[in-house]
Protein backbone atom coordinates (compact mmCIF):
# COMPACT_ATOMS: atom_id res chain seq x y z
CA UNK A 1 87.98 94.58 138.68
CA UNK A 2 90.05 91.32 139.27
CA UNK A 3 91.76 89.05 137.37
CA UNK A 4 90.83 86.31 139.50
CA UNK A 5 88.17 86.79 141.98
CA UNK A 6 84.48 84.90 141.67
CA UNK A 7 82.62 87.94 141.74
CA UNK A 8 84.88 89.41 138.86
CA UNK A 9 87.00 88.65 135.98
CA UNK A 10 87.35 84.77 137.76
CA UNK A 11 83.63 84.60 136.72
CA UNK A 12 84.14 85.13 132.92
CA UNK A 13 87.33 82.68 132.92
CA UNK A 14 84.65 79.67 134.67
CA UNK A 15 82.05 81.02 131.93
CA UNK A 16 84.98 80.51 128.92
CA UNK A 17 86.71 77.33 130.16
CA UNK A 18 83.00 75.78 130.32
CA UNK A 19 82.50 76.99 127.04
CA UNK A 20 85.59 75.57 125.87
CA UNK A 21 86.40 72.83 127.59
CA UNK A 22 90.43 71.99 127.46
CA UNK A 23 91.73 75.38 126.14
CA UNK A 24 94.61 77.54 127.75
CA UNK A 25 93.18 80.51 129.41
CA UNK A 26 95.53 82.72 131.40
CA UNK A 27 93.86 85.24 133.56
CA UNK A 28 96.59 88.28 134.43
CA UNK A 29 96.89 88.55 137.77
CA UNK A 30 99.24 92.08 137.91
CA UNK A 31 100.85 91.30 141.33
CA UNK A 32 101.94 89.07 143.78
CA UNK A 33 98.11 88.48 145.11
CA UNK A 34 94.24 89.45 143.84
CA UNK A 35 94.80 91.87 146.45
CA UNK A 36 97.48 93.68 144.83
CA UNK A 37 96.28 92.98 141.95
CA UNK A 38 93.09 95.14 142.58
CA UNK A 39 95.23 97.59 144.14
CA UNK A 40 97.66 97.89 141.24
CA UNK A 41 94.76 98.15 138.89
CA UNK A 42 94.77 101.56 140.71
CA UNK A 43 97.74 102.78 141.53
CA UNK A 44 100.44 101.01 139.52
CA UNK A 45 101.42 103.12 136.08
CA UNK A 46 99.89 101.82 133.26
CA UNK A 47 104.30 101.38 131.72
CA UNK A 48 104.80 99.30 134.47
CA UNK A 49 101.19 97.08 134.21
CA UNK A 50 101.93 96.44 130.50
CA UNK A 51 105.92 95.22 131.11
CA UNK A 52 104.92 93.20 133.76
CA UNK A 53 102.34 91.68 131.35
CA UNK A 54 105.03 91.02 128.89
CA UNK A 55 107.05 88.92 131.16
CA UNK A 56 104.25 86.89 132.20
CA UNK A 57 103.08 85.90 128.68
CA UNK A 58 106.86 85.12 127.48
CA UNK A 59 107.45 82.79 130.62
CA UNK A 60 104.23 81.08 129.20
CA UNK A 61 105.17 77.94 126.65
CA UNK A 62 101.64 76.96 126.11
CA UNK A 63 101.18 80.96 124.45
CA UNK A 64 104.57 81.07 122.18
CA UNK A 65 102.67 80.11 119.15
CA UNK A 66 100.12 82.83 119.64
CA UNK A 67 96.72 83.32 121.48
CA UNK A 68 93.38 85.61 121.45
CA UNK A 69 93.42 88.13 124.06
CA UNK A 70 90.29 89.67 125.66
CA UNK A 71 90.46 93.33 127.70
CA UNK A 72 87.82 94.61 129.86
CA UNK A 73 87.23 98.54 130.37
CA UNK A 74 91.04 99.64 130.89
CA UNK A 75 92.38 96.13 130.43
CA UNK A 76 91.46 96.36 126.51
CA UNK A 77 93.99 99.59 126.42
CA UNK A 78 96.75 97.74 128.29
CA UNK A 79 95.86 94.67 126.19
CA UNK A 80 96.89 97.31 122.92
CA UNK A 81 99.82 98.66 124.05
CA UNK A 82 101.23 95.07 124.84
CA UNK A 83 100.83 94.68 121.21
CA UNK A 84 102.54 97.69 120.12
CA UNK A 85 105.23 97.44 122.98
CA UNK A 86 105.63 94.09 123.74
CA UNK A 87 107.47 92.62 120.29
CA UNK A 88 108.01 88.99 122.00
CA UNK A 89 103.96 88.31 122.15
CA UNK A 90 101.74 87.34 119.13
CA UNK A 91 98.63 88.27 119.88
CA UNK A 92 96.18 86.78 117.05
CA UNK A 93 92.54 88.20 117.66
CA UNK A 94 92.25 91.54 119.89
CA UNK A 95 88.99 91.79 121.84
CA UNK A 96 88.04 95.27 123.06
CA UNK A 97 85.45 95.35 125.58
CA UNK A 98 84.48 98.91 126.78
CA UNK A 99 88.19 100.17 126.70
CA UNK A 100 88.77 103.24 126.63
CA UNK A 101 90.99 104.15 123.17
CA UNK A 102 90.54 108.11 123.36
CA UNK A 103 90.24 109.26 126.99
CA UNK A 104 99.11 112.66 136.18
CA UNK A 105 100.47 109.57 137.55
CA UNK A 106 99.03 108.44 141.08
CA UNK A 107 95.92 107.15 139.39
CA UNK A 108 96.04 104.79 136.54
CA UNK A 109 93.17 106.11 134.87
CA UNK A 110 94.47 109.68 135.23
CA UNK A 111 97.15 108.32 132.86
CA UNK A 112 94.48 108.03 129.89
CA UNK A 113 92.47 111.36 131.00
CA UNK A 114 91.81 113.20 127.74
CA UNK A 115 90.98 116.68 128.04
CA UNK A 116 89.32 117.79 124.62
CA UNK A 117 89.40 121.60 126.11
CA UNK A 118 93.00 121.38 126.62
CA UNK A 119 94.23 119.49 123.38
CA UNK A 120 97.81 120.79 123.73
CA UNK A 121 98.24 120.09 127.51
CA UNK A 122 97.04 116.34 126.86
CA UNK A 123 99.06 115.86 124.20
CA UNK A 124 102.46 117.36 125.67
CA UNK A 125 101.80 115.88 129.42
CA UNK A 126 100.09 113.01 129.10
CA UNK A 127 101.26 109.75 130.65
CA UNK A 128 100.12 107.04 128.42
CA UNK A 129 97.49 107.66 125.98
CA UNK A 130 99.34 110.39 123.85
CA UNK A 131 102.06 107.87 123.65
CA UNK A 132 99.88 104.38 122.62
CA UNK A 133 97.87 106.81 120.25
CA UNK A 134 101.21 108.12 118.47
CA UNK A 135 99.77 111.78 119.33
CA UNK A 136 103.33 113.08 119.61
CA UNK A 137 106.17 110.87 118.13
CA UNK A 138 105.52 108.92 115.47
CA UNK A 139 106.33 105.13 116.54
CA UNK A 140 106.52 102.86 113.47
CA UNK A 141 106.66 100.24 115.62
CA UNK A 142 103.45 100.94 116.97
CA UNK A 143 101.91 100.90 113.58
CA UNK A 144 103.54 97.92 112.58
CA UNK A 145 102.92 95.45 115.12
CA UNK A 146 99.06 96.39 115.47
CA UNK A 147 99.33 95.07 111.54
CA UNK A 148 99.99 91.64 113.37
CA UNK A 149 96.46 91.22 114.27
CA UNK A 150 93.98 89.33 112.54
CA UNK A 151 91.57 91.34 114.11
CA UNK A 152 90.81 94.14 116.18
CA UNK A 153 87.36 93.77 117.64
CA UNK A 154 85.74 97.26 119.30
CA UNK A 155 82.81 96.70 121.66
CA UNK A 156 81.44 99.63 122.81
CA UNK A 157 78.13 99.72 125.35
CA UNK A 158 75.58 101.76 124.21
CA UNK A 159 74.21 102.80 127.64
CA UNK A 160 77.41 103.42 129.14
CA UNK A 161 77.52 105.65 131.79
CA UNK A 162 80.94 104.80 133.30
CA UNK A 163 82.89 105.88 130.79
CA UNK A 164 82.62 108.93 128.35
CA UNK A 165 82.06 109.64 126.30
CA UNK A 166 81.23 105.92 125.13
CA UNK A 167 82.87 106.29 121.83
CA UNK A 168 85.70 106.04 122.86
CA UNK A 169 85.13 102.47 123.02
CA UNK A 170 85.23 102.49 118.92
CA UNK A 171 87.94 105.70 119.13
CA UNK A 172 85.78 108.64 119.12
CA UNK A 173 86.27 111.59 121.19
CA UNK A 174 84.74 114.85 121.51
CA UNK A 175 85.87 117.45 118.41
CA UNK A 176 88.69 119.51 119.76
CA UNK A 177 88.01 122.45 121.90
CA UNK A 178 84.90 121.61 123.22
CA UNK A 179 82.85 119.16 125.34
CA UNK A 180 79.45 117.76 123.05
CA UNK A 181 79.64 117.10 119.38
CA UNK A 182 81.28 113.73 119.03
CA UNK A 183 83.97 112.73 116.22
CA UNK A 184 83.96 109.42 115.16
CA UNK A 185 87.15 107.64 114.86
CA UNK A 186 87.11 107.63 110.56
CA UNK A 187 86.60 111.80 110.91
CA UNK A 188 89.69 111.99 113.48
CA UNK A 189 93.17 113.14 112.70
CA UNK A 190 94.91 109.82 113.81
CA UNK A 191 91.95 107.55 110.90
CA UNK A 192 93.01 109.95 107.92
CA UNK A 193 96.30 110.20 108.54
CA UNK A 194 96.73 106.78 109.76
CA UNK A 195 99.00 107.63 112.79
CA UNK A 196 97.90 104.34 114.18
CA UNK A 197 97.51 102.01 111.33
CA UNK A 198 93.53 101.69 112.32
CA UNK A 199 92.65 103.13 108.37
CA UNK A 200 94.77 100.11 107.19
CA UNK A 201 93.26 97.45 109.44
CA UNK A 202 89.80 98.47 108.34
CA UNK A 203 91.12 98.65 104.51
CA UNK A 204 92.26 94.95 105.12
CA UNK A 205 88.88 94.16 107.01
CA UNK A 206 90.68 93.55 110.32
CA UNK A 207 88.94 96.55 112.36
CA UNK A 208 85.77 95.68 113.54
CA UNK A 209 83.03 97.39 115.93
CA UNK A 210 80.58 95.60 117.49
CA UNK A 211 77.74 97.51 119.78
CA UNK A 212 75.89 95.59 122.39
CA UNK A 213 72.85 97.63 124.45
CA UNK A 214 73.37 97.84 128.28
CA UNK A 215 75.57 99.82 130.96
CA UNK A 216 79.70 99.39 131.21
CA UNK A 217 80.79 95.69 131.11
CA UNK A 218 76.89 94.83 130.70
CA UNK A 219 76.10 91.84 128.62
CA UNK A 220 74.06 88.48 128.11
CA UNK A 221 76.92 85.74 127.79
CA UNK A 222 74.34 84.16 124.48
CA UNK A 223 75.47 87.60 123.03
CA UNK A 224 78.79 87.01 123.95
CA UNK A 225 79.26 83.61 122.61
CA UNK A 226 77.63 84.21 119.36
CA UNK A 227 79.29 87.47 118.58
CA UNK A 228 82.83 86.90 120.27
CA UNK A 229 83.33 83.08 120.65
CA UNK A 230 81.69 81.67 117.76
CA UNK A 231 83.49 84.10 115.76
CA UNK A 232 86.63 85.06 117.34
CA UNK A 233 87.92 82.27 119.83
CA UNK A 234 87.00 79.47 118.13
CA UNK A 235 90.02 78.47 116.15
């Protein structure tokens, strides 16, 4: 995907600035062109994505007072760790579409691999997702600036067959040590002991998931607008 191009993400930001007319909408564009943007989507660590993210959004007046951010597939990841990492940004509602919350360096997305028959080796060399996910250290940090939200919105596309398994998309994962039976996010480790701060979001009503039918990034924009902009965008 692109932040920018016609045929991509540049199609949702014409959909949303028809839809409403006259607000800000930045598009991240990681990279000096959509080019390299594309190819950084790839290749460039997922660190080095999310600081560069950072510094675009602070150099932005017309965000200081907050905004709603939307991620697509990996983008909705990034988009999380930019408000655990990124202390300078106030992100107000969080919109997850198809990321992938519970999934070595040359690829981005072997950065968020999660092998559930190799729970130790995941945790201890992972590049990226043990560290967002608090599998290891314990960040306060983490769980106190994902408290900022007002919401946290989880999409997940019930015919996926990009990414698996799909619920990762609401944080499930496969039960450790094995490759079928599904936990759900509220059975796992980092819900009950609230490594995240997820339990405490959904205590305050602030975690939401939201299932629309259809393959990965799949969706009518009616459904869109009455489940994401009617609720989420427009204030």
């Amino acid at each position: 995907d692109s932040c920018c191009f016609s045929f991509s993400l540049g199609a949702v930001q014409k959909k949303l600035n028809e839809t409403l007319p006259g607000v800000h909408i930045l598009s991240l564009r990681i990279g000096d062109s959509e080019v390299t943007d594309v190819e950084n989507g790839y290749f460039l660590h997922p660190d080095k994505q999310i600081q560069m993210a950072c510094d675009i959004i602070k150099n932005d007046p017309l965000l200081a007072d907050g905004f709603n951010a939307i991620g697509f597939s990996q983008g909705a990841q990034f988009l999380r760790a930019l408000v655990q990492r990124c202390s300078a940004v106030k992100i107000k509602n969080l919109i997850s579409l198809g990321g992938q919350h519970q999934v070595q360096k040359l690829l981005v997305q072997a950065s968020y691999w999660h092998d559930p028959l190799h729970e130790t080796e995941y945790k201890n060399f992972s590049t990226f997702l043990s560290d967002i996910n608090n599998e290891i250290t314990l960040n306060e940090d983490y769980i106190e600036r994902l408290q900022t939200l007002d919401n946290f919105v989880l999409v997940k596309f019930e015919n996926d067959t990009i990414v698996e398994p799909a619920e990762t998309e609401w944080f499930g994962f496969y039960k450790p040590g094995q490759s079928e039976e599904i936990q759900t996010l509220k059975e796992s480790t980092l819900y009950i002991d609230d490594r995240l701060g997820l339990r405490k979001l959904d205590e305050d009503s602030k975690l939401h998931f939201l299932a629309v039918p259809g393959n990965h990034l799949k969706f009518e924009w009616s459904w869109f607008e009455e489940n994401i902009i009617n609720v989420y965008l427009r204030n």
